[in-house]
C-alpha atoms as a PDB file:
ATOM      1  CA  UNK A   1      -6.407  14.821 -12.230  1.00  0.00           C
ATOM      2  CA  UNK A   2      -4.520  11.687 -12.313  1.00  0.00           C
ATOM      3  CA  UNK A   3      -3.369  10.286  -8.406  1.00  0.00           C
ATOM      4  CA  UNK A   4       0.551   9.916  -8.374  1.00  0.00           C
ATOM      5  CA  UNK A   5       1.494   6.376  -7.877  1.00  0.00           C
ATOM      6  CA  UNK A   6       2.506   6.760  -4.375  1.00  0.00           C
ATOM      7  CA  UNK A   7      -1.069   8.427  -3.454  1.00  0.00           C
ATOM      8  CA  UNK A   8      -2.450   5.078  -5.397  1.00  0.00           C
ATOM      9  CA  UNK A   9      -0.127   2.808  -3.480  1.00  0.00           C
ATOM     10  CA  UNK A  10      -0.553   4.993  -0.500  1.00  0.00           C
ATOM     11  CA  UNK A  11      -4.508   4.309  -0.555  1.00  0.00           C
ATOM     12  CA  UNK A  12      -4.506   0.495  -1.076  1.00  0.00           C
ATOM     13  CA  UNK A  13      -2.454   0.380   1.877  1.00  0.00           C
ATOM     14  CA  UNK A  14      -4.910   1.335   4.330  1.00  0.00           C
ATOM     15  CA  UNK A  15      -7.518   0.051   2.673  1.00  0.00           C
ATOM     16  CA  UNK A  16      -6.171  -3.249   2.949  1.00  0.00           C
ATOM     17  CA  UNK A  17      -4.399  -3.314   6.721  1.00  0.00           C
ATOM     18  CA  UNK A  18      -7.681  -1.759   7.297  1.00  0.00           C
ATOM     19  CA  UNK A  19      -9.516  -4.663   5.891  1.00  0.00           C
ATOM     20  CA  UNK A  20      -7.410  -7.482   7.720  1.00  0.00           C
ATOM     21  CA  UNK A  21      -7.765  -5.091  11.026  1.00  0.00           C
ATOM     22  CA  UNK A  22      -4.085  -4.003  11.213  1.00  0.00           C
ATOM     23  CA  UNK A  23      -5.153  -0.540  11.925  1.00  0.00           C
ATOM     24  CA  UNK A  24      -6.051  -1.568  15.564  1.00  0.00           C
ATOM     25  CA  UNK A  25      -2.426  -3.028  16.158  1.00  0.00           C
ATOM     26  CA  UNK A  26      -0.919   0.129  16.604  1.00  0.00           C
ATOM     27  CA  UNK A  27      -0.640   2.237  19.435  1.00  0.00           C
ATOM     28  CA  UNK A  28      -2.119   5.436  17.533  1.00  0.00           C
ATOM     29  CA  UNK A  29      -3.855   6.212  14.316  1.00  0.00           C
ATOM     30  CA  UNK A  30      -0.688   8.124  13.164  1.00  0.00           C
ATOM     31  CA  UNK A  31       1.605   6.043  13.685  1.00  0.00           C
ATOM     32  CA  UNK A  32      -0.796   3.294  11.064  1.00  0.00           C
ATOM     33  CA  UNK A  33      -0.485   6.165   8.566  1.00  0.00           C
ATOM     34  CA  UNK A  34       2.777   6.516   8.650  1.00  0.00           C
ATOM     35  CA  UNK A  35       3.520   2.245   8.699  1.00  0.00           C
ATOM     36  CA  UNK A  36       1.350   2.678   5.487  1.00  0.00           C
ATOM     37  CA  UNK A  37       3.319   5.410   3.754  1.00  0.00           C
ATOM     38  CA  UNK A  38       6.666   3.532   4.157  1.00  0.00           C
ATOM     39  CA  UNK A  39       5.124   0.348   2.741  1.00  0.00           C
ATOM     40  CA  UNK A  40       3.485   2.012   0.260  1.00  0.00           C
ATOM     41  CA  UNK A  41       7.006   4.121  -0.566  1.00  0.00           C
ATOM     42  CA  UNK A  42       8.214  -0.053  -0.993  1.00  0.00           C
ATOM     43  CA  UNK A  43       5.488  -0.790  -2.971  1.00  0.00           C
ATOM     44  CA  UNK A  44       5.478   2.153  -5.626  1.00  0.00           C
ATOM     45  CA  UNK A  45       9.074   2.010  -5.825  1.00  0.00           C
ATOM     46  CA  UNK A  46       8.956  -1.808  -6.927  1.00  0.00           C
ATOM     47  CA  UNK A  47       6.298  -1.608  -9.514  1.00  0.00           C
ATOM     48  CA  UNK A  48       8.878   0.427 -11.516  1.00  0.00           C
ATOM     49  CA  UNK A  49      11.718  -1.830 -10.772  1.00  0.00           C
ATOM     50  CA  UNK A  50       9.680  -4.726 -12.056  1.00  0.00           C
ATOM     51  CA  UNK A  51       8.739  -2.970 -15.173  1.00  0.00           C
ATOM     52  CA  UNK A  52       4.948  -2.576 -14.362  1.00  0.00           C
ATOM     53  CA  UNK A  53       3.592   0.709 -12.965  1.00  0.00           C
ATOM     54  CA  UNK A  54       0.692   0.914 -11.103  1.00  0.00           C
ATOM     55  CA  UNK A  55      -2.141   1.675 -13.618  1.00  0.00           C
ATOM     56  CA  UNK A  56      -4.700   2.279 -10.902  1.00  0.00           C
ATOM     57  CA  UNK A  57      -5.839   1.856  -7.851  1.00  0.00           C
ATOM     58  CA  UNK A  58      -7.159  -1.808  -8.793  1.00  0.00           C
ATOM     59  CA  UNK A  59      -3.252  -2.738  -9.835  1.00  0.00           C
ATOM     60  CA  UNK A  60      -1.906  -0.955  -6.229  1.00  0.00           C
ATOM     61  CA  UNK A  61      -4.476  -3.026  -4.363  1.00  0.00           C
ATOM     62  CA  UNK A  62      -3.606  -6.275  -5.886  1.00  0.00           C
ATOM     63  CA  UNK A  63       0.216  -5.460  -5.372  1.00  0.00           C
ATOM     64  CA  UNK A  64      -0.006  -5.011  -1.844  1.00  0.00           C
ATOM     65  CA  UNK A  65      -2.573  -7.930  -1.242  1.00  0.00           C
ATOM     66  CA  UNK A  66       0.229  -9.981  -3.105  1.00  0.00           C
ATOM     67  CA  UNK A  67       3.045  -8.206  -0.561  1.00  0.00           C
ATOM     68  CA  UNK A  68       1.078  -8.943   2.590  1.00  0.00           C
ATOM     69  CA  UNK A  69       0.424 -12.705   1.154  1.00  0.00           C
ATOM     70  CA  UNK A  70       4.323 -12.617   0.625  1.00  0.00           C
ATOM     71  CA  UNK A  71       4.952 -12.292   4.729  1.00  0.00           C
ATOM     72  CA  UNK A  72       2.777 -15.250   5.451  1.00  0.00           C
END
């Protein structure tokens, strides 16, 4: 079974604030999994706007790498 956009999105989100240690910024571990459903609510919901789904998890990962590099 295919993995909905947001599930993709959803994934590559903590995966990646895992990697750069943002998990250990908040005060619980719910509270991370719900910063990274928002963002990834952002992040799915642009990828349509801009015309280019997510085709996989690789694309979702990149995308969000490209949003955190985008706060810097």
């Amino acid at each position: 079974m295919a993995k909905s956009k947001m599930q993709l999105a959803n994934k590559a989100w903590r995966n990646v604030s895992k990697n750069y240690e943002w998990h250990t910024h908040f005060p619980s571990k719910k509270a991370w999994k719900t910063f990274c459903r928002e963002q990834a609510k952002y992040t799915a919901l642009d990828a349509i706007d801009d015309n280019d789904p997510l085709k996989g998890y690789s694309d979702a990962e990149l995308r969000v790498q490209q949003e955190i590099m985008d706060w810097f």
